[in-house]
N, C-alpha and C. Protein backbone atom coordinates (compact mmCIF):
# COMPACT_ATOMS: atom_id res chain seq x y z
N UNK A 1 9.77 -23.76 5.27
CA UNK A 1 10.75 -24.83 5.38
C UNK A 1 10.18 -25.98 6.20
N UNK A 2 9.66 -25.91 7.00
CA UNK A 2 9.09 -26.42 7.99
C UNK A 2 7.69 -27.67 7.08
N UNK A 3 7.04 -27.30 6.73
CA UNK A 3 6.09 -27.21 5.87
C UNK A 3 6.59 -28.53 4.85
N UNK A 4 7.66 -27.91 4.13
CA UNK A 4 8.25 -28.83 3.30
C UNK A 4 8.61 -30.33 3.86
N UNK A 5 9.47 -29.74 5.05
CA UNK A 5 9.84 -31.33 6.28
C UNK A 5 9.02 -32.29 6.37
N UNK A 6 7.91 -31.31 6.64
CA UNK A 6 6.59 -31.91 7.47
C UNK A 6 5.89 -33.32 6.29
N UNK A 7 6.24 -32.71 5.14
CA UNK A 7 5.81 -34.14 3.87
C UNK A 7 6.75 -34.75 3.35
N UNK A 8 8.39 -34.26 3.43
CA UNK A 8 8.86 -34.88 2.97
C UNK A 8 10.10 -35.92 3.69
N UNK A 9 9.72 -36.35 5.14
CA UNK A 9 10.69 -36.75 5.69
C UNK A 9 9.77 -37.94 6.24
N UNK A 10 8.13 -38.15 6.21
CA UNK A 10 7.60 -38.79 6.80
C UNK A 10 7.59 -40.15 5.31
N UNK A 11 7.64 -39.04 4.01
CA UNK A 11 7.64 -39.98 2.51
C UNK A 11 8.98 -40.68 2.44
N UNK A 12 10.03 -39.83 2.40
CA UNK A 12 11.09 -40.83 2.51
C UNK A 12 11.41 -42.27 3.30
N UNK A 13 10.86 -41.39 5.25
CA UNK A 13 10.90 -43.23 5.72
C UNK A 13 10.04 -44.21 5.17
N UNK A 14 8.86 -44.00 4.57
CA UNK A 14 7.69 -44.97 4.07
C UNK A 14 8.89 -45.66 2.84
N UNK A 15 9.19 -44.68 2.12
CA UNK A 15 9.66 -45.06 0.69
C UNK A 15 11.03 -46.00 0.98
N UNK A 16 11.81 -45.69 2.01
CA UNK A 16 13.07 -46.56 2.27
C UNK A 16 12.37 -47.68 3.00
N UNK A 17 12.03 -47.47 3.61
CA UNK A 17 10.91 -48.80 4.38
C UNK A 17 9.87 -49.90 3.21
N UNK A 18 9.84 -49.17 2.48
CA UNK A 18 8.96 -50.14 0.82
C UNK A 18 10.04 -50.81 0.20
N UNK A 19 11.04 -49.75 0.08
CA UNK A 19 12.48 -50.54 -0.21
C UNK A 19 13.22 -51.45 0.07
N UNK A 20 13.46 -51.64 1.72
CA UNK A 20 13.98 -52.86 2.06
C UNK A 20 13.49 -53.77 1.96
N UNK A 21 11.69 -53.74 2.07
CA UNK A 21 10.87 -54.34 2.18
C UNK A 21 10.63 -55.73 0.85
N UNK A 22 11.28 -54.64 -0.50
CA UNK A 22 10.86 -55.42 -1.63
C UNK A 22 12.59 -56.24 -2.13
N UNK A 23 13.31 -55.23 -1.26
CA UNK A 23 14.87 -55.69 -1.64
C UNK A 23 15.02 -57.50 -0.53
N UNK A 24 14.26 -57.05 0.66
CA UNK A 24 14.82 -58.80 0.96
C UNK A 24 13.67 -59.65 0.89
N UNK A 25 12.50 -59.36 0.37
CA UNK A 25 11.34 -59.78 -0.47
C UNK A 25 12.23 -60.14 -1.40
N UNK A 26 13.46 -60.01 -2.81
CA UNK A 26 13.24 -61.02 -3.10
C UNK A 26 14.69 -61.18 -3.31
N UNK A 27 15.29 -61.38 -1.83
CA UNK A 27 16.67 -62.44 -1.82
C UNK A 27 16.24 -63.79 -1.18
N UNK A 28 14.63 -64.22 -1.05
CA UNK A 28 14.45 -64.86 -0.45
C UNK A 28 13.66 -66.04 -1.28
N UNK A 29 13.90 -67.00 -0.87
CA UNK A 29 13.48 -68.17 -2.01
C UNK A 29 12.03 -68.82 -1.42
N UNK A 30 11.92 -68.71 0.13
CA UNK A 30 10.74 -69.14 0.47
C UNK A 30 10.25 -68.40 1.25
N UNK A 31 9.68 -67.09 0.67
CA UNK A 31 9.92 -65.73 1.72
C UNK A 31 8.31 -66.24 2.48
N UNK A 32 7.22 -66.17 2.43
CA UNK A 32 6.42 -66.72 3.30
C UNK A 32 6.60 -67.81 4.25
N UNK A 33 7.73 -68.56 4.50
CA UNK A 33 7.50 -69.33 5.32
C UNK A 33 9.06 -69.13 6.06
N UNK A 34 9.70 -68.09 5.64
CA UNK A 34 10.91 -67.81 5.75
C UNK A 34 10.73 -66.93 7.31
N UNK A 35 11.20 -67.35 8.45
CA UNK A 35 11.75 -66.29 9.48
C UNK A 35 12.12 -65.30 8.97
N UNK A 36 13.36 -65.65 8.55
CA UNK A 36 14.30 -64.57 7.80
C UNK A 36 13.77 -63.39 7.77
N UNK A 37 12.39 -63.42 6.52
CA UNK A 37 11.87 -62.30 6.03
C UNK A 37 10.72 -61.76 6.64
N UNK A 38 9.97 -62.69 7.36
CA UNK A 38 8.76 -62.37 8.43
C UNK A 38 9.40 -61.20 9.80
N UNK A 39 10.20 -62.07 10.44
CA UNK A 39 10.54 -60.61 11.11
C UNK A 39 11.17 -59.11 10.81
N UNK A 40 12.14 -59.51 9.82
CA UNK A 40 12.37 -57.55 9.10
C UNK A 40 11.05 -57.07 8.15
N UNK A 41 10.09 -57.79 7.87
CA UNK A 41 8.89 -56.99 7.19
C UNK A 41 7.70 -57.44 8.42
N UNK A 42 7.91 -57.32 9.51
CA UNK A 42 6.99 -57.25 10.89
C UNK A 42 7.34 -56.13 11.60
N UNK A 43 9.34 -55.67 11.35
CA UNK A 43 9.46 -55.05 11.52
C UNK A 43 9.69 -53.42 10.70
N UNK A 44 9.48 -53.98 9.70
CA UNK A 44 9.16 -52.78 8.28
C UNK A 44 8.13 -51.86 8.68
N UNK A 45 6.83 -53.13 8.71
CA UNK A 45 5.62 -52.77 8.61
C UNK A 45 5.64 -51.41 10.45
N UNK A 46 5.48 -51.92 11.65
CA UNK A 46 5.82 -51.36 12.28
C UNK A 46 6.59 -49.92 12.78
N UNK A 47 7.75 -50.21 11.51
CA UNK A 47 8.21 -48.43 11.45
C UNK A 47 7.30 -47.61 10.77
N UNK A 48 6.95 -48.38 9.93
CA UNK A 48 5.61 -47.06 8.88
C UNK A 48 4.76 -46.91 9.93
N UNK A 49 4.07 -47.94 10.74
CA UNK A 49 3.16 -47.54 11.15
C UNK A 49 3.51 -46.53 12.18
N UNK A 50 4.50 -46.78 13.05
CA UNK A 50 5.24 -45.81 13.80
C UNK A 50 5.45 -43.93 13.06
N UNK A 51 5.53 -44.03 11.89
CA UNK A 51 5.90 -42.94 11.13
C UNK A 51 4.52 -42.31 10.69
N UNK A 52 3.81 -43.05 10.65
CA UNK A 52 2.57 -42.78 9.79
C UNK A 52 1.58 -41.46 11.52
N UNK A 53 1.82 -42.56 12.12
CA UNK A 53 0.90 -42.01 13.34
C UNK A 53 1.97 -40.65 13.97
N UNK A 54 2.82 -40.80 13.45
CA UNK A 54 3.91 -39.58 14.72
C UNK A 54 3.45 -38.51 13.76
N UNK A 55 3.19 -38.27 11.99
CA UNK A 55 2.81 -37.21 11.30
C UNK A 55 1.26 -37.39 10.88
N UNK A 56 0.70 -37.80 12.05
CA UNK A 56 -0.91 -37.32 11.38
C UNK A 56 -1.22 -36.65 12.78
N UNK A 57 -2.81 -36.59 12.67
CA UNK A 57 -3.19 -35.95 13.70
C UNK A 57 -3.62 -36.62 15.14
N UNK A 58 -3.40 -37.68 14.78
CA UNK A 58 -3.68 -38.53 15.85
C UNK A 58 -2.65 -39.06 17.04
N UNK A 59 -1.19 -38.14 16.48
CA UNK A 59 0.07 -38.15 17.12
C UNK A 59 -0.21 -37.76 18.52
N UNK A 60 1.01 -38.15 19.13
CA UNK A 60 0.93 -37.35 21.02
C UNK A 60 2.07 -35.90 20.67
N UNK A 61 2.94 -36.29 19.46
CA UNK A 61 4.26 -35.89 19.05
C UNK A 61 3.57 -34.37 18.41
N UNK A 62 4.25 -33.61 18.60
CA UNK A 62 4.52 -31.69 18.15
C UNK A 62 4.30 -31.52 16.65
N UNK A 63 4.66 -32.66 16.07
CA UNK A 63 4.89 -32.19 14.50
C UNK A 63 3.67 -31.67 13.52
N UNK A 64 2.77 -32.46 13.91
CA UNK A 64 1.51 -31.88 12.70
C UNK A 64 0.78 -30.45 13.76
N UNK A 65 0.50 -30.49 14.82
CA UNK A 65 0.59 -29.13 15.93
C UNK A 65 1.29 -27.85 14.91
N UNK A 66 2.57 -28.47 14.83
CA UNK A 66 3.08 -27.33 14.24
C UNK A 66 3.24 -26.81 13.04
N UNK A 67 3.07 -28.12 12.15
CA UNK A 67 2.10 -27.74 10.65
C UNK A 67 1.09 -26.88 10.71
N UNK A 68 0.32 -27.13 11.41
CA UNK A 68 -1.13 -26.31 11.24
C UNK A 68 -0.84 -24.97 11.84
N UNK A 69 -0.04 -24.52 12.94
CA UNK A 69 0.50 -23.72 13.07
C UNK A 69 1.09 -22.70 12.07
N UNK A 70 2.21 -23.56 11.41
CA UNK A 70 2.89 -22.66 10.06
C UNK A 70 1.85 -22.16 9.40
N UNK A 71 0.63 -23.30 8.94
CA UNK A 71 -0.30 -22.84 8.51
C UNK A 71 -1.11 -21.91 8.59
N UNK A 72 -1.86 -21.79 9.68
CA UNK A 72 -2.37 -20.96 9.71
C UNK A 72 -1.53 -19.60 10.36
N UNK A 73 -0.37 -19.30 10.74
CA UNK A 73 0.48 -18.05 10.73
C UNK A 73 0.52 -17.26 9.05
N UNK A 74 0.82 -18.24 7.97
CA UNK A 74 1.07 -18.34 6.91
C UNK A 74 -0.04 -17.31 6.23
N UNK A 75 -1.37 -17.88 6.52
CA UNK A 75 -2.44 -17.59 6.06
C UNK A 75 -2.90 -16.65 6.38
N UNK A 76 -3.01 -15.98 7.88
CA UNK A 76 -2.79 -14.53 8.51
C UNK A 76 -1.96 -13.60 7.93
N UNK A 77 -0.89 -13.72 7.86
CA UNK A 77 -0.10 -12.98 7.22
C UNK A 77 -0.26 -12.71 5.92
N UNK A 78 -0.84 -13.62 4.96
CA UNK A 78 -1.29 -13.53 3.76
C UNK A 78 -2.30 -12.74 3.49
N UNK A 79 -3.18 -12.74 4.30
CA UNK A 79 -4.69 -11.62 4.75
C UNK A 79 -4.12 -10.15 4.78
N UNK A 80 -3.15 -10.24 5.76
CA UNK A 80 -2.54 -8.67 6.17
C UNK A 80 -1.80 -7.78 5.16
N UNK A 81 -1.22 -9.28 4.83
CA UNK A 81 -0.42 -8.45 3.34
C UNK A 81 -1.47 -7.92 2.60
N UNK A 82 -1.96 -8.29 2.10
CA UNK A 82 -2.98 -8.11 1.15
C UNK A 82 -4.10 -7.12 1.16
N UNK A 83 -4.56 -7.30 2.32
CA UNK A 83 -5.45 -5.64 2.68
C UNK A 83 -4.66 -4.82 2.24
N UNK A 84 -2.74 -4.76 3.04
CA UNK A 84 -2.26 -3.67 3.33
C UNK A 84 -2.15 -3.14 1.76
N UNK A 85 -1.51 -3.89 1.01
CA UNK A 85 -1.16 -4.13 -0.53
C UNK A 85 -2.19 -3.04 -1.21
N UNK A 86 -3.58 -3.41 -1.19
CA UNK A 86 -4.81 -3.08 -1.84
C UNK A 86 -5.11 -1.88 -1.14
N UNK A 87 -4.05 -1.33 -0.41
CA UNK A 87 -4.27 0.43 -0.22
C UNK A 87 -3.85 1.65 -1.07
N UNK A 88 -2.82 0.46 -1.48
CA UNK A 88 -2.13 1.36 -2.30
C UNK A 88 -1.61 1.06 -3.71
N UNK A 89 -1.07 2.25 -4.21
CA UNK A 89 -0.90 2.21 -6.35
C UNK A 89 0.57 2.15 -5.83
N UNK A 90 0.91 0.41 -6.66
CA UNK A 90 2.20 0.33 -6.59
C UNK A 90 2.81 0.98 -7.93
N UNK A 91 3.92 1.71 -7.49
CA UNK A 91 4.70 2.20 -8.83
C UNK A 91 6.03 1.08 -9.30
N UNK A 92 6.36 1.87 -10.57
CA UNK A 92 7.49 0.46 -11.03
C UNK A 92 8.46 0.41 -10.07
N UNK A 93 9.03 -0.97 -9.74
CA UNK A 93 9.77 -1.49 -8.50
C UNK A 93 9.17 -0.70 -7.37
N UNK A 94 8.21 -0.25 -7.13
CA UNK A 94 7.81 0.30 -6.02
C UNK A 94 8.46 1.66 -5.26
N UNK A 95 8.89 2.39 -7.23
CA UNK A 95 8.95 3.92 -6.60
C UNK A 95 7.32 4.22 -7.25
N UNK A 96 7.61 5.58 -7.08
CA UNK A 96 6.33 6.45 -6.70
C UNK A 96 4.81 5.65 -6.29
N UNK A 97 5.01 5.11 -5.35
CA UNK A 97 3.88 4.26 -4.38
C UNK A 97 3.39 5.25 -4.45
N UNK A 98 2.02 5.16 -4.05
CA UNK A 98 0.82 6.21 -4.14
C UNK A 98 0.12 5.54 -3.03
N UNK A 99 -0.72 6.50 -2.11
CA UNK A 99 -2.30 6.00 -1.50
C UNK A 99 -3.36 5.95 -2.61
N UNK A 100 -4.25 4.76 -2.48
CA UNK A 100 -5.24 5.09 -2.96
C UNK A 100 -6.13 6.42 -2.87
N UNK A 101 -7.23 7.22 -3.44
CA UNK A 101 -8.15 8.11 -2.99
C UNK A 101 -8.88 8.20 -1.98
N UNK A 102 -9.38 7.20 -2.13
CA UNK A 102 -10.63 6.14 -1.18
C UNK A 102 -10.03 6.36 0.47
N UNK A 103 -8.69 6.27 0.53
CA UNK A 103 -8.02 5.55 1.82
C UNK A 103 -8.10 6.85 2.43
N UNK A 104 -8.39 6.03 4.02
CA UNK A 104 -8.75 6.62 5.22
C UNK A 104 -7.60 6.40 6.02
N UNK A 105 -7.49 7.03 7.63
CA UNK A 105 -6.73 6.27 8.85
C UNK A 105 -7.78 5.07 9.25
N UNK A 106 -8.89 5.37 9.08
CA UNK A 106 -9.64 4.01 9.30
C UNK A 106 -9.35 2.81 8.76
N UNK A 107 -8.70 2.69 6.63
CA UNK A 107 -8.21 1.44 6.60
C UNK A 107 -6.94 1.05 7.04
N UNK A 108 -6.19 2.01 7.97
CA UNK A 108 -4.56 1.81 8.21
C UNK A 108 -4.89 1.03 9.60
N UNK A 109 -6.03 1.42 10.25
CA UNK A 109 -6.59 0.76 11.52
C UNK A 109 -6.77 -0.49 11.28
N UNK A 110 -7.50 -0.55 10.36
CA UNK A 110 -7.61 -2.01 9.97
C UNK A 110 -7.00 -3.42 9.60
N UNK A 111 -5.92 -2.38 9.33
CA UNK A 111 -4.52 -3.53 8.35
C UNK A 111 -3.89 -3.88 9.60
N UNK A 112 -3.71 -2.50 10.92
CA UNK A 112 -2.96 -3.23 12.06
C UNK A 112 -3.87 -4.45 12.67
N UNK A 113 -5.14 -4.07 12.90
CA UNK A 113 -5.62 -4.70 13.17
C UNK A 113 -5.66 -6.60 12.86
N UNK A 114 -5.24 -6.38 11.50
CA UNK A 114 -4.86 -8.18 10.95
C UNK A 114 -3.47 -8.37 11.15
N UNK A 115 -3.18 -7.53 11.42
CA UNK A 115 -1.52 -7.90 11.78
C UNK A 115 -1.06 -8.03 13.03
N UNK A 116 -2.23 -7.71 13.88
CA UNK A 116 -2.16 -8.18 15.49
C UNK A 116 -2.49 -9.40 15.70
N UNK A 117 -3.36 -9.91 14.65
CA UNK A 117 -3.55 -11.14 14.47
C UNK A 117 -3.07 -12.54 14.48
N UNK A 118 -1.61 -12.30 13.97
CA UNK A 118 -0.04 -12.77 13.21
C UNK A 118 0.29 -13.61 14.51
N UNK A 119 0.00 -15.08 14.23
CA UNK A 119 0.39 -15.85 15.26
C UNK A 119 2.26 -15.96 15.83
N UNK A 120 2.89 -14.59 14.97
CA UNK A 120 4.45 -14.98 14.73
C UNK A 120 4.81 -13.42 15.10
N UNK A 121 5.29 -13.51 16.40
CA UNK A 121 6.71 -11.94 16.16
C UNK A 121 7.07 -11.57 14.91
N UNK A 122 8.02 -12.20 14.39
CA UNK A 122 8.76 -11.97 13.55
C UNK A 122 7.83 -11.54 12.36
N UNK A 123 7.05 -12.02 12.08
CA UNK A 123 5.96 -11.91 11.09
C UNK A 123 5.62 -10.60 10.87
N UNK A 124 4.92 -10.02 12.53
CA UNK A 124 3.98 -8.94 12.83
C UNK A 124 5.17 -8.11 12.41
N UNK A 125 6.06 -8.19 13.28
CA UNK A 125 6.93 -7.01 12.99
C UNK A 125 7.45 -6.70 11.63
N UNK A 126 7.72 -7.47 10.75
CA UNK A 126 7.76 -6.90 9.30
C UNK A 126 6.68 -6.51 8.90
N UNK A 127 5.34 -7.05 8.82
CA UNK A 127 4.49 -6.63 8.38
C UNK A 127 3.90 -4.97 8.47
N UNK A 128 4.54 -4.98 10.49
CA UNK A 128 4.12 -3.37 10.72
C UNK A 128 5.05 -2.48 9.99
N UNK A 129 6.48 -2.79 9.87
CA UNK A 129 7.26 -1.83 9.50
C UNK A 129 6.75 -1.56 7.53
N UNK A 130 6.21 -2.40 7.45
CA UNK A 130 5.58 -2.15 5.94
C UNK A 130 4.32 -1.41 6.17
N UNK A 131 3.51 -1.46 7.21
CA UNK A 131 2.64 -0.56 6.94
C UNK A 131 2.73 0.73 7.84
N UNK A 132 3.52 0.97 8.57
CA UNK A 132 4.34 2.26 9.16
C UNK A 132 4.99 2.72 7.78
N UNK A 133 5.44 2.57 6.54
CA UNK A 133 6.32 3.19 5.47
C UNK A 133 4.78 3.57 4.68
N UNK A 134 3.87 2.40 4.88
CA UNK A 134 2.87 3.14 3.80
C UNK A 134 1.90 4.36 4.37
N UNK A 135 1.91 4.24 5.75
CA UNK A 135 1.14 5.06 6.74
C UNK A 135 1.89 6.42 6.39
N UNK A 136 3.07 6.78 6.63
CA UNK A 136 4.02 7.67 6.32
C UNK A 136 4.00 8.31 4.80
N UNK A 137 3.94 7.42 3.83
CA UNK A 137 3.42 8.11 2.85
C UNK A 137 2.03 8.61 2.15
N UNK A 138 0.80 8.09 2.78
CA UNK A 138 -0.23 8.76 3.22
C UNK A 138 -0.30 10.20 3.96
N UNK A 139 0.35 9.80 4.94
CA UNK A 139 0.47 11.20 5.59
C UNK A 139 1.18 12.37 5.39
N UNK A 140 1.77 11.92 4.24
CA UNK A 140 2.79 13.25 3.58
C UNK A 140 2.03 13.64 2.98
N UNK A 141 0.83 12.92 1.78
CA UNK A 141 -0.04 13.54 1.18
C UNK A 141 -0.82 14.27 1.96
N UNK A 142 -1.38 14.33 2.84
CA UNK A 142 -2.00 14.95 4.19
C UNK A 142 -1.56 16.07 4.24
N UNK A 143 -0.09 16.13 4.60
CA UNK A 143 0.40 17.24 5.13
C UNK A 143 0.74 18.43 3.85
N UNK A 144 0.77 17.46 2.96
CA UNK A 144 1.03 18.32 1.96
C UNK A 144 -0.02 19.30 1.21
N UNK A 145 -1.21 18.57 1.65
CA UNK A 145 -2.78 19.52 1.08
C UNK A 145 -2.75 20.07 2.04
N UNK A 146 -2.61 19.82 3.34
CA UNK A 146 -2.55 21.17 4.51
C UNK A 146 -2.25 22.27 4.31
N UNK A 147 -0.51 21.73 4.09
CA UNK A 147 0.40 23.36 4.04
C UNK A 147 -0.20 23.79 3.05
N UNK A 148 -0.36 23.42 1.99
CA UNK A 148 -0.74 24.22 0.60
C UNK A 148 -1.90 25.45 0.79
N UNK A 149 -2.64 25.31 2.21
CA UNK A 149 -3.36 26.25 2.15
C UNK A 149 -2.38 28.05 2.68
N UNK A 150 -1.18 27.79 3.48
CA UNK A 150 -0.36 28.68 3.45
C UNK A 150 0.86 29.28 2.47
N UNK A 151 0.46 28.16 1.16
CA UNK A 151 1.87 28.27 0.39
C UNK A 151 1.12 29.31 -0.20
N UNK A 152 2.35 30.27 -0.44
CA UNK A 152 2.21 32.14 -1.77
C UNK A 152 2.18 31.31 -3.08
N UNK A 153 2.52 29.93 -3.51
CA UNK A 153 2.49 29.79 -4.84
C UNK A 153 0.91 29.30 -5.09
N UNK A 154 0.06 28.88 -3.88
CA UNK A 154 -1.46 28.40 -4.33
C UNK A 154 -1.93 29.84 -3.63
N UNK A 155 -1.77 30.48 -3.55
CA UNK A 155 -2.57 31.93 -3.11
C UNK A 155 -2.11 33.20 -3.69
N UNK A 156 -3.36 34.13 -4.28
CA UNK A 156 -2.85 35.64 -5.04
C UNK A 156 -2.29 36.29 -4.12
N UNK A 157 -1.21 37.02 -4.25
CA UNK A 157 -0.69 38.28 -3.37
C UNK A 157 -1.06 38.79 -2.19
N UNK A 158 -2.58 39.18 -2.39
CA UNK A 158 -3.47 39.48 -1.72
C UNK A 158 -3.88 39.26 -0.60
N UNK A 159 -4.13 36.82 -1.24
CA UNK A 159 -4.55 36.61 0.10
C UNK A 159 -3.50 35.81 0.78
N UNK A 160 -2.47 35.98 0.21
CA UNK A 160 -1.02 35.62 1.25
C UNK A 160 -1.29 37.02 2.18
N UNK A 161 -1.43 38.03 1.85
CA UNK A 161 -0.81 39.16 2.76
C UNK A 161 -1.66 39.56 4.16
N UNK A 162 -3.23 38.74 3.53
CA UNK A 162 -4.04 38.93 4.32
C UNK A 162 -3.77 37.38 5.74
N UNK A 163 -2.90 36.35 5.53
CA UNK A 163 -3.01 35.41 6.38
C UNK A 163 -2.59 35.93 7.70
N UNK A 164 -3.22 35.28 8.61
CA UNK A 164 -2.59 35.75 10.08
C UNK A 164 -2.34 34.41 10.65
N UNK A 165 -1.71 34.92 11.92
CA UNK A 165 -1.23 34.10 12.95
C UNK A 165 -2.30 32.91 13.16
N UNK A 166 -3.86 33.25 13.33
CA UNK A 166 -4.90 32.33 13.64
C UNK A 166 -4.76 30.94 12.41
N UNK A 167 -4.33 31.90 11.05
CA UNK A 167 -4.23 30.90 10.16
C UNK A 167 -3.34 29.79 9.97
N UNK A 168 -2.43 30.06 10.42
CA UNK A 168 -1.41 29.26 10.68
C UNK A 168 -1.22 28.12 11.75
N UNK A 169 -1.78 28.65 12.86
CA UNK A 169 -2.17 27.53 13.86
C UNK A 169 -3.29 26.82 13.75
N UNK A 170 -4.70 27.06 13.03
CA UNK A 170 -5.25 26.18 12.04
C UNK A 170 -4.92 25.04 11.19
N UNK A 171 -3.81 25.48 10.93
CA UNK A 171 -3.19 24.19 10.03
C UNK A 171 -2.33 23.59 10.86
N UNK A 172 -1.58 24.08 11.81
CA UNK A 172 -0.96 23.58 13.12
C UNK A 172 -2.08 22.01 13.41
N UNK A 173 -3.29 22.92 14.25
CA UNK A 173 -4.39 22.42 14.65
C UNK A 173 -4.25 20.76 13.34
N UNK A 174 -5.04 21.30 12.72
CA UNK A 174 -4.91 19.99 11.98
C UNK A 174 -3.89 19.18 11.06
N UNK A 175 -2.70 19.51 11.54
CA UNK A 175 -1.65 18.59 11.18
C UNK A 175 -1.66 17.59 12.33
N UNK A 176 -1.87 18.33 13.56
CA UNK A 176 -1.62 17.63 15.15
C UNK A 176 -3.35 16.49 14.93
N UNK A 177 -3.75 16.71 14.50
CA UNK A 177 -4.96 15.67 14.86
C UNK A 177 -5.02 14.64 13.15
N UNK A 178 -4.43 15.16 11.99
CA UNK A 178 -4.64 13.96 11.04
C UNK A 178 -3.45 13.26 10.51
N UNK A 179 -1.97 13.68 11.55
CA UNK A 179 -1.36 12.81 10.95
C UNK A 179 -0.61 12.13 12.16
N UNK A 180 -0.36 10.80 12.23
CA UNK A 180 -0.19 10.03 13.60
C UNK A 180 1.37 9.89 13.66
N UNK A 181 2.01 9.87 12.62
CA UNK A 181 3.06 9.75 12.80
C UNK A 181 3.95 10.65 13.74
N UNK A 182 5.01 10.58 14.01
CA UNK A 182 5.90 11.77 15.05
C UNK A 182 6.43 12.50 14.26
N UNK A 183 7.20 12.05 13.65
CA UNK A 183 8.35 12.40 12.31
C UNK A 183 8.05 13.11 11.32
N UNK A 184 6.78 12.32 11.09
CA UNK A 184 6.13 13.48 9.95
C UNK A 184 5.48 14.18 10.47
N UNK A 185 5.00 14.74 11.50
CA UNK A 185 4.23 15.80 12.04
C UNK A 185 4.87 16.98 12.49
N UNK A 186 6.40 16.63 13.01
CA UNK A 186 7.11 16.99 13.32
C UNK A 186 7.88 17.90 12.22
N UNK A 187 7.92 17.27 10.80
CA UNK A 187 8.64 17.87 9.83
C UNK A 187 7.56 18.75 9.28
N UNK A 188 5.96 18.66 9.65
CA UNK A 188 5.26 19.82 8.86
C UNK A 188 4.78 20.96 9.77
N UNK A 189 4.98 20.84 11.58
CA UNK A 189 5.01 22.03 12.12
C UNK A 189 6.26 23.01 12.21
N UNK A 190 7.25 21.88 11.66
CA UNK A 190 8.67 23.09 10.96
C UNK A 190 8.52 23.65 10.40
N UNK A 191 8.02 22.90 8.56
CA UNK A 191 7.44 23.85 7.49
C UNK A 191 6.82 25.00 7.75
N UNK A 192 5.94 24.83 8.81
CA UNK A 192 4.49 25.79 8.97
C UNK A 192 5.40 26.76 9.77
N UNK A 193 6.35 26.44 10.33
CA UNK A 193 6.75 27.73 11.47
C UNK A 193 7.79 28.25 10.44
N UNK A 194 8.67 27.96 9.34
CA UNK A 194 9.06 28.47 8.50
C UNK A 194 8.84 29.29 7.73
N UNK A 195 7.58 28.58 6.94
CA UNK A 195 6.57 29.32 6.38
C UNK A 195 5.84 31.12 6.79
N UNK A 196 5.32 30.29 8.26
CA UNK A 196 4.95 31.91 9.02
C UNK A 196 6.20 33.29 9.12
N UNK A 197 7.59 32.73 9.41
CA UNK A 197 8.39 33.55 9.91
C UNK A 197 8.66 34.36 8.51
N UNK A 198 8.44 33.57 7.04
CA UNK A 198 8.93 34.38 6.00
C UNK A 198 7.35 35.06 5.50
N UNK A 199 6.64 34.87 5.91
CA UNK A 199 5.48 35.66 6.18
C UNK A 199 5.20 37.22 6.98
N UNK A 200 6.00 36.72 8.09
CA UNK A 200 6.09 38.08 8.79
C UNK A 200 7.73 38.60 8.88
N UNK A 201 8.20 38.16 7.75
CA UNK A 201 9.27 39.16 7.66
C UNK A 201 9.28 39.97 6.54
N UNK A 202 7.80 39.15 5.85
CA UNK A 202 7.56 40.14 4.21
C UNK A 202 6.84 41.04 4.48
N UNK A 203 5.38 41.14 5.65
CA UNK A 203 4.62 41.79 5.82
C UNK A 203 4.10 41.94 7.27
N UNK A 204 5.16 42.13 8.07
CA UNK A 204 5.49 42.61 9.31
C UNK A 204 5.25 44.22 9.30
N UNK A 205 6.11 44.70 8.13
CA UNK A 205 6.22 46.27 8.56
C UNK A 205 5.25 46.87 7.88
């Protein structure tokens, strides 16, 4: 919005200022030698120039400061989006989002990293809460190849019956070190303690 102001309020005074300029330009019969018209186009000329210098860079005045500002906030944020974007397989309207293969916690480091960048609060903070939702669904995939090494439906009879206690806190172990979130870490050392208890209530005795 800002942006928009910034060109179109400095064009209008020029353009109403060309206007009066040509409107008593010609109610005037001897406009060069005319007072009349010498001082309101001395003083025409003067407001442009007044207008011209308050929106360039050569102002004392805030306004182009804060163009370049919008600007370059604008353009940061455009960076951040866009890493963050190119992590992931958008699905239609953006159900079944996917992580890429490729993706690490190293590129989730990275995306905060341009988003610390974000000359704007308001900015950063949407931006993080978008990549806290994509971080979160990364890490479900995580947790979900974890547990799978305790689930009876990816293991024969056999070597469900053979899992122990060590095994289980193994996957404990590395739920606690690859997934950063609270919430979700939290919801897969439930699973896992779920998991174990119907473990040793099948093959306890």
């Amino acid at each position: 919005m800002f942006t928009f102001l910034y060109y179109v309020i400095p064009i209008c005074i020029v353009i109403l200022c060309l206007f009066v300029i040509l409107f008593w330009f010609g109610s005037q019969e001897d406009h060069l030698r005319s007072l009349r018209f010498t001082v309101p186009l001395s003083l025409m000329i003067f407001i442009i120039g007044i207008t011209i210098s308050t929106w360039t860079p050569l102002s004392p005045l805030p306004f182009y400061q804060q163009h370049l500002h919008v600007q370059k906030v604008n353009e940061q944020y455009k960076v951040a989006e866009r890493y963050l974007d190119n992590l992931m397989n958008k699905g239609f309207l953006d159900f079944n989002t996917t992580v890429k293969k490729h993706v690490t916690h190293r590129h989730f480091s990275v995306a905060q990293q341009k988003i610390n960048r974000i000359d704007d609060r308001e900015k950063r903070k949407a931006l993080m809460n978008k990549h806290s939702e994509y971080l979160a669904i990364y890490e479900q995939r995580i947790g979900d190849n974890l547990i799978q090494q305790i689930q009876l439906e990816h293991l024969s009879v056999s070597e469900y019956s053979q899992l122990t206690a060590q095994d289980y806190d193994n996957v404990r172990y590395q739920i606690r070190q690859q997934i950063q979130d609270a919430q979700t870490e939290k919801y897969f050392l439930e699973r896992v303690q779920k998991l174990q208890k119907e473990h040793d209530t099948l093959y306890s005795q």
